[in-house]
C-alpha atoms as a PDB file:
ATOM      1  CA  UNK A   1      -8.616  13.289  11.684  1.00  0.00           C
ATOM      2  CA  UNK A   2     -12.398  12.128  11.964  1.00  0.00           C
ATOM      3  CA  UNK A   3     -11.532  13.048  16.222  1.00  0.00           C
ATOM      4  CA  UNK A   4     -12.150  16.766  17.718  1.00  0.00           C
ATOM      5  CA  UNK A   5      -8.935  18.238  18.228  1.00  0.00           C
ATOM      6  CA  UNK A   6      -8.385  17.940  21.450  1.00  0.00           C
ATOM      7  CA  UNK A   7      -9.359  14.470  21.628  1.00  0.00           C
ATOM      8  CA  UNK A   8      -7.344  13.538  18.779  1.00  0.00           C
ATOM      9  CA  UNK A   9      -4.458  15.287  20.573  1.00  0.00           C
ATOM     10  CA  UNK A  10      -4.662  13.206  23.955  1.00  0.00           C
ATOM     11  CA  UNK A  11      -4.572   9.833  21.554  1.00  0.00           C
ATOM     12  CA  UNK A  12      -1.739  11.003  19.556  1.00  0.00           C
ATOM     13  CA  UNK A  13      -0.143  12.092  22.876  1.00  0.00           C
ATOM     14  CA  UNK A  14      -0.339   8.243  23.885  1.00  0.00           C
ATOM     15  CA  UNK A  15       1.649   7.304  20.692  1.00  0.00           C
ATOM     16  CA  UNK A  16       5.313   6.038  20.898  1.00  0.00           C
ATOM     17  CA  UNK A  17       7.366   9.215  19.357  1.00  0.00           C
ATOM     18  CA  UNK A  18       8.244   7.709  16.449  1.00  0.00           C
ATOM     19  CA  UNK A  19       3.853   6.886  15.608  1.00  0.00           C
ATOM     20  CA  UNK A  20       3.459  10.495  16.630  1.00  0.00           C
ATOM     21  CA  UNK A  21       5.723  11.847  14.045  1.00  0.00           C
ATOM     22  CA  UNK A  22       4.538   8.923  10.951  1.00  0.00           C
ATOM     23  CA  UNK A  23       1.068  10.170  12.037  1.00  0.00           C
ATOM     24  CA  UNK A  24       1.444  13.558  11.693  1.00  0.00           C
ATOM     25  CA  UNK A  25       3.213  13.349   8.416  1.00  0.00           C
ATOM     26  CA  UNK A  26      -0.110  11.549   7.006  1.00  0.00           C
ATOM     27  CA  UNK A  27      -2.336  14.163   8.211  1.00  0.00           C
ATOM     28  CA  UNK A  28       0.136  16.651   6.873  1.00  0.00           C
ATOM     29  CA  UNK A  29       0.049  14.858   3.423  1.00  0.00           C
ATOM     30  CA  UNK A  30      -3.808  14.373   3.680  1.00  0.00           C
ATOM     31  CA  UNK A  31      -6.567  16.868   2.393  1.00  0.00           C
ATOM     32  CA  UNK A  32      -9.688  16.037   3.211  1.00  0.00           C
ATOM     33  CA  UNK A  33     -11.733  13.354   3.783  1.00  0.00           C
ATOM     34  CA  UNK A  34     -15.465  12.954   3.204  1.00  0.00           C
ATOM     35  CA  UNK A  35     -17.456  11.491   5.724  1.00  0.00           C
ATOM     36  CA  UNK A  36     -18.114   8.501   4.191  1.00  0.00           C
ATOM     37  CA  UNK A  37     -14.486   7.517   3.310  1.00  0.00           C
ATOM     38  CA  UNK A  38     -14.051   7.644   7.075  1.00  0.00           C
ATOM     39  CA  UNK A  39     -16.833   5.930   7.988  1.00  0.00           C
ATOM     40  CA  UNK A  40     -15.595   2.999   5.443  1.00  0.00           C
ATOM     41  CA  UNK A  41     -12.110   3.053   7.007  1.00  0.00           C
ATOM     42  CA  UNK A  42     -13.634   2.942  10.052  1.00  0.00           C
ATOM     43  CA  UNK A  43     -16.072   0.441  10.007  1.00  0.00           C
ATOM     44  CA  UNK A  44     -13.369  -1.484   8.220  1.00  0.00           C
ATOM     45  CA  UNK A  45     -11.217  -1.652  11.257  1.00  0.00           C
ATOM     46  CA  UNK A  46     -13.968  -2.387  14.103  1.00  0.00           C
ATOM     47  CA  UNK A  47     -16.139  -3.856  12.197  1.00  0.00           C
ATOM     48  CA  UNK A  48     -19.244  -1.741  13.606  1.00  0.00           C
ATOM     49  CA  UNK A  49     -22.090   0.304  12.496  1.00  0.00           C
ATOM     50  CA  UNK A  50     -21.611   3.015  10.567  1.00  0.00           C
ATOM     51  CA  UNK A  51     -21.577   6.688  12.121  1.00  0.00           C
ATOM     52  CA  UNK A  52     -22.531  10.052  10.641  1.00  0.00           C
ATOM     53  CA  UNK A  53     -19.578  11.761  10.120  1.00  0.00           C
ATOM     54  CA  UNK A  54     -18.436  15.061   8.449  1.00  0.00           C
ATOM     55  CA  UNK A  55     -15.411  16.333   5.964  1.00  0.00           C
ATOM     56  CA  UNK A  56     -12.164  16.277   8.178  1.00  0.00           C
ATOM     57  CA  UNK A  57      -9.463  18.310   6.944  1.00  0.00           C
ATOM     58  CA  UNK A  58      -5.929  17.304   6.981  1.00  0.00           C
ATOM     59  CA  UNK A  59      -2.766  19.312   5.880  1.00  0.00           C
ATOM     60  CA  UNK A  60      -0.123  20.795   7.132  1.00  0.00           C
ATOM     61  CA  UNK A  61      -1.382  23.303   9.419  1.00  0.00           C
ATOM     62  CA  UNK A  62      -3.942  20.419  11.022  1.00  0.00           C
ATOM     63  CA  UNK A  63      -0.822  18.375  11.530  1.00  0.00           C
ATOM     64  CA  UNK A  64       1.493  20.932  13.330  1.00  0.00           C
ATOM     65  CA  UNK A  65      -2.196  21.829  15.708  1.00  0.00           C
ATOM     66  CA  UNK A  66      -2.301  18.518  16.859  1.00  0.00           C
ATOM     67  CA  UNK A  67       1.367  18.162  17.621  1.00  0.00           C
ATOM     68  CA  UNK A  68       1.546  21.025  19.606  1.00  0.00           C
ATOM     69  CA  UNK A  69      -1.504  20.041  21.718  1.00  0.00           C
ATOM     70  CA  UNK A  70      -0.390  16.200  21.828  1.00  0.00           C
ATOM     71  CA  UNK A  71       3.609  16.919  23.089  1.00  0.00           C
ATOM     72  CA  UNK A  72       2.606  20.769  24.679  1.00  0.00           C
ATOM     73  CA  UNK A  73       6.542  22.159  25.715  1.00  0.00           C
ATOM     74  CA  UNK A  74       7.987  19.298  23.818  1.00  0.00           C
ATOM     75  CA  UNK A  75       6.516  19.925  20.041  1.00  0.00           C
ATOM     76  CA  UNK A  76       9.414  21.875  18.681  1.00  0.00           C
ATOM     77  CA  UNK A  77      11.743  18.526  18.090  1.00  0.00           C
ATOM     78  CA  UNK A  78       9.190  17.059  16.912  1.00  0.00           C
ATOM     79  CA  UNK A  79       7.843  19.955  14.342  1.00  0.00           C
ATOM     80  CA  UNK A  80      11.027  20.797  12.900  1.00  0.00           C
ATOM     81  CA  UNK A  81      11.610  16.896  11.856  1.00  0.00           C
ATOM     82  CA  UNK A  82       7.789  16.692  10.674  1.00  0.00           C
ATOM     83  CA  UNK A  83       8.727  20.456   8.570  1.00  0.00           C
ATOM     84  CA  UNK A  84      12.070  19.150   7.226  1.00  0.00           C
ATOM     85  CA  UNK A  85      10.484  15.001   6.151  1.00  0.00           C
ATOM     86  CA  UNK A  86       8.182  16.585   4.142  1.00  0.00           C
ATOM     87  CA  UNK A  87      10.532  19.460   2.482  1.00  0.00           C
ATOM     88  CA  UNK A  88      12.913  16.454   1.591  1.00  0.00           C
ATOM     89  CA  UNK A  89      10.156  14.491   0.059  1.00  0.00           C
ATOM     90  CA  UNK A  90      10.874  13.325  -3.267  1.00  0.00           C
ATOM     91  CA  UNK A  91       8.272  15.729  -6.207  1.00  0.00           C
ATOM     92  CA  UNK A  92       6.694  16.215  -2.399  1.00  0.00           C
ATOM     93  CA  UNK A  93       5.078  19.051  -4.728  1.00  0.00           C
ATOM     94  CA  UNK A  94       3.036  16.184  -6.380  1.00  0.00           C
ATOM     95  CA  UNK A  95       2.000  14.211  -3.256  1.00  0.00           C
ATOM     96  CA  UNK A  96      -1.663  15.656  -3.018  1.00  0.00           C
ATOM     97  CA  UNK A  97      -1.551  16.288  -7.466  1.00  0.00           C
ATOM     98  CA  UNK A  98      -4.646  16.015  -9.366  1.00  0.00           C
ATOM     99  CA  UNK A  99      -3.374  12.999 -11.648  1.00  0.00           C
ATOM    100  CA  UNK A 100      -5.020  13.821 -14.468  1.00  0.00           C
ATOM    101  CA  UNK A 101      -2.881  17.362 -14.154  1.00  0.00           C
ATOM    102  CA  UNK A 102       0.570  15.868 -13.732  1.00  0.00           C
ATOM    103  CA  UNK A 103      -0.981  13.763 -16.502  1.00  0.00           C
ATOM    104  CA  UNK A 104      -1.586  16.082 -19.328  1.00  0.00           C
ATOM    105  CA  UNK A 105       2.124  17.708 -18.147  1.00  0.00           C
ATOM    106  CA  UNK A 106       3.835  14.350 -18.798  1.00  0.00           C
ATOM    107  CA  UNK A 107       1.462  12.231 -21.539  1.00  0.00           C
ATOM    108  CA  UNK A 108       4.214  13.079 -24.275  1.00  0.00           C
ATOM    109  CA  UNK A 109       7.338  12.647 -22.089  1.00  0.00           C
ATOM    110  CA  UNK A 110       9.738   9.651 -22.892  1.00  0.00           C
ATOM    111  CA  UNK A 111       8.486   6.523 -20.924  1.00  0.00           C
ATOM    112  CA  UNK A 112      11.909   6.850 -18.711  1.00  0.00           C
ATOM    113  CA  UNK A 113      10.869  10.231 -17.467  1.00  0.00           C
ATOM    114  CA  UNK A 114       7.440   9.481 -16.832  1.00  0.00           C
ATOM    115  CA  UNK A 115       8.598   6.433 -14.985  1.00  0.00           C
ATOM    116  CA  UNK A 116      10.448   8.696 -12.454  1.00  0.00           C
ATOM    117  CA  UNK A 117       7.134  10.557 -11.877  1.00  0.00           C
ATOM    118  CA  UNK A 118       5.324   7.653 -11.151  1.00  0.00           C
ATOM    119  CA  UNK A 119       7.767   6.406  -9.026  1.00  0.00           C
ATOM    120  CA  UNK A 120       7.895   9.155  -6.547  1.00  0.00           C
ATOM    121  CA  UNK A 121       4.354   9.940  -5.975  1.00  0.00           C
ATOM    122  CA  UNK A 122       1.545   7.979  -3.869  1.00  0.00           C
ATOM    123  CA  UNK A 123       1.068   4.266  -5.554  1.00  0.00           C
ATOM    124  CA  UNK A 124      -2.769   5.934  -6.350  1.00  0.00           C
ATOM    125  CA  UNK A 125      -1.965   8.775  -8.360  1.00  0.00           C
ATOM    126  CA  UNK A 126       0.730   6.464 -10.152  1.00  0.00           C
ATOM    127  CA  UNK A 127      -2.440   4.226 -10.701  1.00  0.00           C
ATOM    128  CA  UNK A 128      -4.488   6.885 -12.284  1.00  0.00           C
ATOM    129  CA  UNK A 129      -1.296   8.329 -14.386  1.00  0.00           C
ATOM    130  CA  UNK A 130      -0.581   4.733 -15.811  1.00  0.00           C
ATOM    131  CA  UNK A 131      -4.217   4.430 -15.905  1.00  0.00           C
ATOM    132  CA  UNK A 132      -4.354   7.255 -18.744  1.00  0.00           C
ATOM    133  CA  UNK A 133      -1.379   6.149 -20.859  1.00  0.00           C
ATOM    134  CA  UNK A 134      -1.904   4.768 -23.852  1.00  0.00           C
ATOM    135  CA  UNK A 135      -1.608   0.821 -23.306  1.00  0.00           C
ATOM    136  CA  UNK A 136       1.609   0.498 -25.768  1.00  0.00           C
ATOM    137  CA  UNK A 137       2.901   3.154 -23.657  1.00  0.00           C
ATOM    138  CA  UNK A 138       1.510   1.949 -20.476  1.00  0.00           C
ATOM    139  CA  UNK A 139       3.921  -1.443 -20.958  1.00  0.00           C
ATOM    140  CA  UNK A 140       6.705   0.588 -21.897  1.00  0.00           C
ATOM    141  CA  UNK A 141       7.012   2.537 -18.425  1.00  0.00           C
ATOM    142  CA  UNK A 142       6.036  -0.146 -16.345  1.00  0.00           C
ATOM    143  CA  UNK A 143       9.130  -2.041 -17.821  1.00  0.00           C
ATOM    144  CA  UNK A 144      11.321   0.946 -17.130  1.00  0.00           C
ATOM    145  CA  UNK A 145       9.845   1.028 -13.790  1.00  0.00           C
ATOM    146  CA  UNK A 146      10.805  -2.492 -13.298  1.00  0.00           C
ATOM    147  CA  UNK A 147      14.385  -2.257 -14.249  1.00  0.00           C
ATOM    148  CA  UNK A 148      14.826   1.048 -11.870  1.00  0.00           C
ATOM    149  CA  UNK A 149      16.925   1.122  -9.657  1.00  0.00           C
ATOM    150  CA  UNK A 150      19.412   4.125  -8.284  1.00  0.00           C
ATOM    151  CA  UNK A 151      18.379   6.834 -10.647  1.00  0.00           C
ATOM    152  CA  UNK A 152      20.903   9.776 -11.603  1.00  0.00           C
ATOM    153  CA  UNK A 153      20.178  12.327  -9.751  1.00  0.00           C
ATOM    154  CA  UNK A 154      21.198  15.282 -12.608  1.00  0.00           C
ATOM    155  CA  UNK A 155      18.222  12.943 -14.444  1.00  0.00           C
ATOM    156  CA  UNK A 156      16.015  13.793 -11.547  1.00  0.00           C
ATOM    157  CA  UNK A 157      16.834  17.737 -10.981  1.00  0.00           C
ATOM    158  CA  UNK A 158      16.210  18.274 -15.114  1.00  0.00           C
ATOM    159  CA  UNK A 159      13.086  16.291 -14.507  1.00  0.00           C
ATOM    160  CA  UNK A 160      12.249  18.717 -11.687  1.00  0.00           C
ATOM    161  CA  UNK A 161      13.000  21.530 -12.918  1.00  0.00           C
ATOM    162  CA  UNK A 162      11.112  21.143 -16.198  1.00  0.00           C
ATOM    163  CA  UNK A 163       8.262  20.317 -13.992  1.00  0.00           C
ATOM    164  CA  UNK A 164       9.011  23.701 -11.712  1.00  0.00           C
ATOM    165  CA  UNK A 165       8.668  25.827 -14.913  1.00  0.00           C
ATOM    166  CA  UNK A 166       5.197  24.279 -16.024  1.00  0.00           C
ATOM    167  CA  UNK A 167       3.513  23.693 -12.717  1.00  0.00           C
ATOM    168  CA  UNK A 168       5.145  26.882 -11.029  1.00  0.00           C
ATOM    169  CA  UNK A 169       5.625  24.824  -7.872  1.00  0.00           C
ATOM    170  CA  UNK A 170       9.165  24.308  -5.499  1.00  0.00           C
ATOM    171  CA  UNK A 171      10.935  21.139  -4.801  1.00  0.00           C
ATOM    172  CA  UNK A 172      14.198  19.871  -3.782  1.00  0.00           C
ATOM    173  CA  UNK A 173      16.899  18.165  -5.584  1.00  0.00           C
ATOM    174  CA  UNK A 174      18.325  15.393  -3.441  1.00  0.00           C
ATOM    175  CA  UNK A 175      19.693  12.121  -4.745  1.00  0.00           C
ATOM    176  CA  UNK A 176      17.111   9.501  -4.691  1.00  0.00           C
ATOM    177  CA  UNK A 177      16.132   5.971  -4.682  1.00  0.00           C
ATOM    178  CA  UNK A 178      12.905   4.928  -6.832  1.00  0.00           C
ATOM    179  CA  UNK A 179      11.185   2.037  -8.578  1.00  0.00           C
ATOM    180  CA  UNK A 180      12.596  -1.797  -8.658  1.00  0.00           C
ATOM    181  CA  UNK A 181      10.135  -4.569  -9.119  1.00  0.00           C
ATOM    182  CA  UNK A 182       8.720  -3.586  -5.458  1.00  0.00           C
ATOM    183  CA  UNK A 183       6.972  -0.170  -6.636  1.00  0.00           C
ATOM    184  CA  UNK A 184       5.559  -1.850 -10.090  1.00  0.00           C
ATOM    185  CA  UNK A 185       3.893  -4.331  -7.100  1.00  0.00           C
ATOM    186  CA  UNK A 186       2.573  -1.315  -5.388  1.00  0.00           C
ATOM    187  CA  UNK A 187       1.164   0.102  -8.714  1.00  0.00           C
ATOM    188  CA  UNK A 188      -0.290  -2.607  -9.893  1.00  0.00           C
ATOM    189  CA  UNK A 189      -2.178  -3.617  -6.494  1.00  0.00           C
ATOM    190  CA  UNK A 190      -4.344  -0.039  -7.030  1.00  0.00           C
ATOM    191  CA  UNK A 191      -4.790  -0.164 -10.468  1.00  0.00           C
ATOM    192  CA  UNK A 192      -8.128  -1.549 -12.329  1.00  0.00           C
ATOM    193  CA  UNK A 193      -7.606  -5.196 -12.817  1.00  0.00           C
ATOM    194  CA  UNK A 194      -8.103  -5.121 -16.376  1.00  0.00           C
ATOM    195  CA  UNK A 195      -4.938  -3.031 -16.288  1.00  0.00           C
ATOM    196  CA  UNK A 196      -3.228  -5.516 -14.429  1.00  0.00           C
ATOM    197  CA  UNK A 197      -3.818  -8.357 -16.420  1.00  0.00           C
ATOM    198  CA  UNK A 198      -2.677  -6.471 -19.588  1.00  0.00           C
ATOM    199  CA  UNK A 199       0.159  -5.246 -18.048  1.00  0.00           C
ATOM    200  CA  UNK A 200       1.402  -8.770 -16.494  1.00  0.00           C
ATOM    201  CA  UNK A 201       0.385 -10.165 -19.820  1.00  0.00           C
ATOM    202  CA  UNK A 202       2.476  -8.419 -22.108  1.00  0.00           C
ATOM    203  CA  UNK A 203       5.034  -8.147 -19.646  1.00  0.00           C
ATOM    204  CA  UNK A 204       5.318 -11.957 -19.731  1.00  0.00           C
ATOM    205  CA  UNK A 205       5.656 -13.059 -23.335  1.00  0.00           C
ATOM    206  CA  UNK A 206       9.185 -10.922 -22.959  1.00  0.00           C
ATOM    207  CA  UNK A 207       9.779 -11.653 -19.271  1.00  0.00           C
ATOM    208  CA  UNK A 208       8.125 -14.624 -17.321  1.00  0.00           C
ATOM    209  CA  UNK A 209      10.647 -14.121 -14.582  1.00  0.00           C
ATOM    210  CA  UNK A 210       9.844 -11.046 -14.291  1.00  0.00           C
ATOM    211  CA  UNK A 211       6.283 -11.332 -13.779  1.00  0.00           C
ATOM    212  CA  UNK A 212       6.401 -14.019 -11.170  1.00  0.00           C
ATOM    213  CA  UNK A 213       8.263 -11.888  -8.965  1.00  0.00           C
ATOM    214  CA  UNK A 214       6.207  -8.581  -9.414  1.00  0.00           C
ATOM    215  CA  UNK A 215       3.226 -11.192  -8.422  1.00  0.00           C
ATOM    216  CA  UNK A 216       5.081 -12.078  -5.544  1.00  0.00           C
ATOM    217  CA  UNK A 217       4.916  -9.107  -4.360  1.00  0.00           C
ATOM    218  CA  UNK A 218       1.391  -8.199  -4.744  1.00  0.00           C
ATOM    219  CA  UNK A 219      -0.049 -10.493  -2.690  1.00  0.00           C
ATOM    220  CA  UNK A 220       1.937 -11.535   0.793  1.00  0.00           C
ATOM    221  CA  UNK A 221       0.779 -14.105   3.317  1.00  0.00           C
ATOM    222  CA  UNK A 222      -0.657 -11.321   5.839  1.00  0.00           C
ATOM    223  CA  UNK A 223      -3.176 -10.327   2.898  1.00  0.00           C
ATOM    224  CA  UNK A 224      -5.142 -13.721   3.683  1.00  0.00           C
ATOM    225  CA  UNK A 225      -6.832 -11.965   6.140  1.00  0.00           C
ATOM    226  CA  UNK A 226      -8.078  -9.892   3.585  1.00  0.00           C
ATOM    227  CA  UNK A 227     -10.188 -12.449   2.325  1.00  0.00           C
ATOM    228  CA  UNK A 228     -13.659 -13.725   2.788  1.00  0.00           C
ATOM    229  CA  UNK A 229     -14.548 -16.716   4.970  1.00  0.00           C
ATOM    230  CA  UNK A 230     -15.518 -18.248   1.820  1.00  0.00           C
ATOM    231  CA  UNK A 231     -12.404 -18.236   0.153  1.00  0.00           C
ATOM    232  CA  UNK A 232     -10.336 -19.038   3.145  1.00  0.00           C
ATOM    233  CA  UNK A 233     -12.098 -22.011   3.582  1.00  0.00           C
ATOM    234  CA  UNK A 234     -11.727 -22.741  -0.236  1.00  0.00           C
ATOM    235  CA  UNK A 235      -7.546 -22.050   0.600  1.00  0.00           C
ATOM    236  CA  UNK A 236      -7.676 -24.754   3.885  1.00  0.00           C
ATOM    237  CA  UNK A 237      -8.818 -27.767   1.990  1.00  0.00           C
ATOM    238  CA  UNK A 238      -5.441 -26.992   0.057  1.00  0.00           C
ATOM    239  CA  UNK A 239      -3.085 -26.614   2.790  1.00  0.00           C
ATOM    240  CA  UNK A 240      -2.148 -28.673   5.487  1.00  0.00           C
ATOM    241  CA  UNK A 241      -2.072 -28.045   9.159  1.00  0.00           C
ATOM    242  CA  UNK A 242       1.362 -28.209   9.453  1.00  0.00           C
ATOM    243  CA  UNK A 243       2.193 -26.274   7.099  1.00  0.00           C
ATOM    244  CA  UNK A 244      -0.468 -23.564   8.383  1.00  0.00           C
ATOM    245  CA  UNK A 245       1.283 -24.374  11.969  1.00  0.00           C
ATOM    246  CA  UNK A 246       4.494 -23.325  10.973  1.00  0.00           C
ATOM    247  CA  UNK A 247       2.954 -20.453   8.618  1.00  0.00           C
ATOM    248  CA  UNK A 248       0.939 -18.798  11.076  1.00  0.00           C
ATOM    249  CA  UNK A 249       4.195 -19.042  13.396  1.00  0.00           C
ATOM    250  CA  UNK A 250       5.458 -15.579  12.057  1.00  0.00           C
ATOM    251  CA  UNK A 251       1.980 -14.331  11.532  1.00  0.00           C
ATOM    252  CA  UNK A 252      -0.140 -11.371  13.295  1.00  0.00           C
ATOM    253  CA  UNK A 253      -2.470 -12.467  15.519  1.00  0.00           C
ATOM    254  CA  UNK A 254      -5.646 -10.750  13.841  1.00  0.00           C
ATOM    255  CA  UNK A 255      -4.684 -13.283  10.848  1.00  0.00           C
ATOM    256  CA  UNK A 256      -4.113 -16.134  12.876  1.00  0.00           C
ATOM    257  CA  UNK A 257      -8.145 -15.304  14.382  1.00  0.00           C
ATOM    258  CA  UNK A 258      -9.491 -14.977  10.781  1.00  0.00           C
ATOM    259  CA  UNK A 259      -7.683 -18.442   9.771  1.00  0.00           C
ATOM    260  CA  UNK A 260      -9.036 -20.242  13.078  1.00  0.00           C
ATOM    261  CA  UNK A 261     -12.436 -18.817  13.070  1.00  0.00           C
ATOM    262  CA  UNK A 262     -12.606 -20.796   9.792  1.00  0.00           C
ATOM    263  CA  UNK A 263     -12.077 -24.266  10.912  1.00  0.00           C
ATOM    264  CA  UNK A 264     -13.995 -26.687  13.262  1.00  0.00           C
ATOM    265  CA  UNK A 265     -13.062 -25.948  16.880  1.00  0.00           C
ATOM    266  CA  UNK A 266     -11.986 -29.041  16.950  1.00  0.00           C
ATOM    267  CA  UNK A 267      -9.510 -28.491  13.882  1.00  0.00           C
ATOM    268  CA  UNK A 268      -8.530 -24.987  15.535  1.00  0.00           C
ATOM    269  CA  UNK A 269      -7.169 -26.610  18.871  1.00  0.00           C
ATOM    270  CA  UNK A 270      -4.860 -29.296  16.985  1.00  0.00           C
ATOM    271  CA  UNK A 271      -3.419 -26.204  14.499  1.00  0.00           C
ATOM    272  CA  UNK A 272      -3.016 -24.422  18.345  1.00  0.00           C
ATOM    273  CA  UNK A 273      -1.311 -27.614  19.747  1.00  0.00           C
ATOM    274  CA  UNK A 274       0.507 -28.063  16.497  1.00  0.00           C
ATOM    275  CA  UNK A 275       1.974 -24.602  16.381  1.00  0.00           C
ATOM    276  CA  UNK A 276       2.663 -24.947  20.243  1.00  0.00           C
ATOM    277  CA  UNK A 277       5.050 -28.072  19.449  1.00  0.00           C
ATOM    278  CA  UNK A 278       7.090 -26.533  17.020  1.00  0.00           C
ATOM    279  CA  UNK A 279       8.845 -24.611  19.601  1.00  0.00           C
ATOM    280  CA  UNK A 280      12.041 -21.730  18.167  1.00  0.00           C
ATOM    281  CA  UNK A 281      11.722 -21.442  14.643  1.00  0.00           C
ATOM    282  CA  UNK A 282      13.685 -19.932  11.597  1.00  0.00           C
ATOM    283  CA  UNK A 283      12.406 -17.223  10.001  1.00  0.00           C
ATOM    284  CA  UNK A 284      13.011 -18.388   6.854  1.00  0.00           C
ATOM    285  CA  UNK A 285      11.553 -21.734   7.085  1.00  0.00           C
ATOM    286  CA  UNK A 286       8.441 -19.936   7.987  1.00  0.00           C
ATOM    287  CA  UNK A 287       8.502 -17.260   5.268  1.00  0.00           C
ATOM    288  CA  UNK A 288       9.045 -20.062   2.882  1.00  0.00           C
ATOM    289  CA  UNK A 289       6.137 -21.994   4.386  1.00  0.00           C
ATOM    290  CA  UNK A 290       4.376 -18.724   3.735  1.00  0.00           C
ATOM    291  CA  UNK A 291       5.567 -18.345   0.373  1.00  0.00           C
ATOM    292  CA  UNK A 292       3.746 -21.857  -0.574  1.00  0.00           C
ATOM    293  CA  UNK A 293       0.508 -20.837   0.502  1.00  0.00           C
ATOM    294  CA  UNK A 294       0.536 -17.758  -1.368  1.00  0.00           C
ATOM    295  CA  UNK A 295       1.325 -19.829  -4.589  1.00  0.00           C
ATOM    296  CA  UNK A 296      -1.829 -21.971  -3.769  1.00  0.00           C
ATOM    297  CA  UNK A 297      -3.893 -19.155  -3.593  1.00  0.00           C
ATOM    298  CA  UNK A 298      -2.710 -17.402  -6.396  1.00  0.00           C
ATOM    299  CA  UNK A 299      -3.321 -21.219  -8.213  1.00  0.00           C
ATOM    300  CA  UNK A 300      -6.876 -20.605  -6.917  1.00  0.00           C
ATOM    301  CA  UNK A 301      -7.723 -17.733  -8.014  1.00  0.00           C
ATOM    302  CA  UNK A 302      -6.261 -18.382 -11.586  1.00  0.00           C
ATOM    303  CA  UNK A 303      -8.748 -21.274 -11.734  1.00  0.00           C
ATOM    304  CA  UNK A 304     -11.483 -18.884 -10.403  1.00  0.00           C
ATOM    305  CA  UNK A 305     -12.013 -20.251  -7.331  1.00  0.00           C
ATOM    306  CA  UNK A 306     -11.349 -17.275  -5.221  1.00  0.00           C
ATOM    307  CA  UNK A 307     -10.796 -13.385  -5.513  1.00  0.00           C
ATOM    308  CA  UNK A 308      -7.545 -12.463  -4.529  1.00  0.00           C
ATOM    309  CA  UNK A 309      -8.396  -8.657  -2.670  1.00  0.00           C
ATOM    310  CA  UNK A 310      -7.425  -5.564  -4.534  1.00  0.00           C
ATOM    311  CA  UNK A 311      -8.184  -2.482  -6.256  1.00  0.00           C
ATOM    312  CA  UNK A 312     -11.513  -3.678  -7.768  1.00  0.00           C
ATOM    313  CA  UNK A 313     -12.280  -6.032  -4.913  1.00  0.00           C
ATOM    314  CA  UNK A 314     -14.924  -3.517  -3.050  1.00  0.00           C
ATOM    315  CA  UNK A 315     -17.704  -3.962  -5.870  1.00  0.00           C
ATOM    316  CA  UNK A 316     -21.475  -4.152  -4.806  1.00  0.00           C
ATOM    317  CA  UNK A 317     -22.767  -7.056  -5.394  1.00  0.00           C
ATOM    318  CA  UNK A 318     -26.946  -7.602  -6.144  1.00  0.00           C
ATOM    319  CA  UNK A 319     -28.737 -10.855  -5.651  1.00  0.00           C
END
C-alpha cells in the first residue's frame, strides 16, 4: 500500500497465488494508513532509516486495482474469490468499526452476546471493546469467551440481525466457529497490560488451569525474537545449549540470527555444531523443548527481569 500502483502491482504479481489473494484481502480490509504507521512497520522490518511517506489508502476498490494490474487476463478467478472471502466474513460489517460505536450498541448486552462480537472482529477492536467494559463485566465475557466453542448459529443470525436494525448495515448468516482459549490469547496480547493482569488475575482465583493455558498462548517460542538483546541474553544464562540446539531446530532462521548474534562467536559455533549433530528430529520433542524456554521466560519476567513484548511494549523511554 505505501508502493505506487504499478509498482505495487509487479511485486504482488511475483507472489505465489495463494499470497496474492491473502494480500489483497488485507488491503481490501484496510483503510488508510498514515505515513508514519508505515514508516514504523517499515523500519520495523529492515531495520533502516525512516522515509517520508504519505496516507495510503486501502479498501476494496484499491484491492481489486492492484489485482487486475498484478494477474492482467487472469484477475477474474482471482476477484470473484477475493469478492465472495470477504462477503462470507463473519460481522465482516464490523471489520473496519469504530469500537467505541459497536461499543455504545452492545455496553448493555448480556456478556454471551457481547462475547460473540468480540469474537468475530479484528483482536484490536475486541481490545478496545473489552477495554470499555466495566471490569466486573470485562471478566464475565472474557470467561464466556474462553469456554466458546461452536456457537449456534440461530444465536448468531438474532445477534446479527439486531445489529442490522441499529447499525443499518448487511451481513451474512453462515454457521460459524468463534472464541476458545486461542482468541482470549489474541485479545489479551493487544490489550493494555493493566487489563491483562486484571483479567488473568481474577480469572485465576476461579480457574488456574485456565490461565496457564491462555498464557501459553500469548507468548510462543518465535516471539523471542521479539525481544531486546538485553533480555535475550538475560534468557541464555537460563537455558542450556542443548536445549537451545534442539529448540532452534524447528525455528525460523531470522530467530535463530537474533539468538546467535547474542552469544560469543565462540558459543555460536558449538550451538551450530550442536544443532548440526542432532540430525532428524521429532517435532514434538522440539516443540516441547520450546515449550520450556517459554516457561523460563515467562519465570523471568514475573521476577522482573525482562519485558515480555506486547501491547504496551513500544513506550518511549527518557534517560
Amino acid at each position: 500500500m505505501a508502493l505506487e500502483e504499478d509498482d505495487a502491482a509487479i511485486l504482488l504479481a511475483k507472489l505465489p497465488p495463494k499470497q496474492v489473494e491473502l494480500v489483497s484481502l488485507a488491503i481490501a480490509q484496510m483503510d488508510a494508513i498514515s505515513g508514519q504507521v508505515q514508516e514504523e512497520i517499515i523500519n520495523e522490518f529492515f531495520g533502516g532509516q525512516p522515509s517520508s511517506l504519505g496516507h495510503s489508502a486501502g479498501g476494496l476498490d484499491r484491492a481489486k486495482s492492484l489485482v487486475k494490474k498484478a494477474l492482467g487476463k487472469d484477475a477474474a478467478d482471482m476477484l470473484t474469490m477475493l469478492q465472495q472471502t470477504l462477503e462470507s466474513l463473519p460481522f465482516g460489517f464490523l471489520q473496519k468499526a469504530d469500537p467505541q460505536n459497536v461499543l455504545s450498541f452492545i455496553m448493555e448486552e448480556h456478556p454471551q452476546t457481547i462475547a460473540v462480537v468480540i469474537c468475530h472482529v479484528p483482536a484490536g477492536i475486541g481490545a478496545a471493546i473489552l477495554n470499555g467494559l466495566p471490569q466486573q463485566k470485562q471478566l464475565s465475557v472474557i470467561k464466556r469467551i474462553a469456554e466458546m466453542g461452536q456457537t449456534n448459529p440461530e444465536a448468531i443470525s438474532d445477534i446479527e440481525r439486531a445489529l442490522e436494525v441499529r447499525m443499518s448495515m448487511v451481513m451474512s448468516h453462515t454457521f460459524r466457529k468463534a472464541g476458545g482459549v486461542p482468541a482470549v490469547a489474541e485479545i489479551l496480547n493487544v490489550t493494555d497490560r493493566a487489563t491483562e493482569r486484571l483479567v488473568l488475575e481474577s480469572l485465576g482465583k476461579d480457574n488456574p488451569d485456565l490461565v496457564e493455558e491462555i498464557r501459553r498462548l500469548m507468548f510462543v517460542f518465535e516471539d523471542i525474537q521479539k525481544l531486546s538483546d538485553k533480555d535475550i541474553q538475560s534468557v541464555l544464562k537460563n537455558v542450556e545449549t542443548n536445549q537451545w540446539a534442539m529448540a532452534l531446530k524447528g525455528a525460523s532462521t531470522q530467530l535463530q540470527e537474533k539468538v546467535m548474534k547474542n552469544m560469543s562467536t565462540r558459543a555460536a559455533e558449538i550451538l551450530k555444531e550442536e544443532m548440526g549433530f542432532l540430525g532428524r528430529v521429532k517435532v514434538s520433542d522440539v516443540e516441547g523443548v520450546q515449550q520450556k524456554i517459554v516457561d523460563v521466560i515467562r519465570s523471568l519476567e514475573e521476577s522482573g527481569q525482562l519485558q515480555r513484548p506486547g501491547a504496551d511494549s513500544e513506550e518511549e523511554f527518557v534517560a
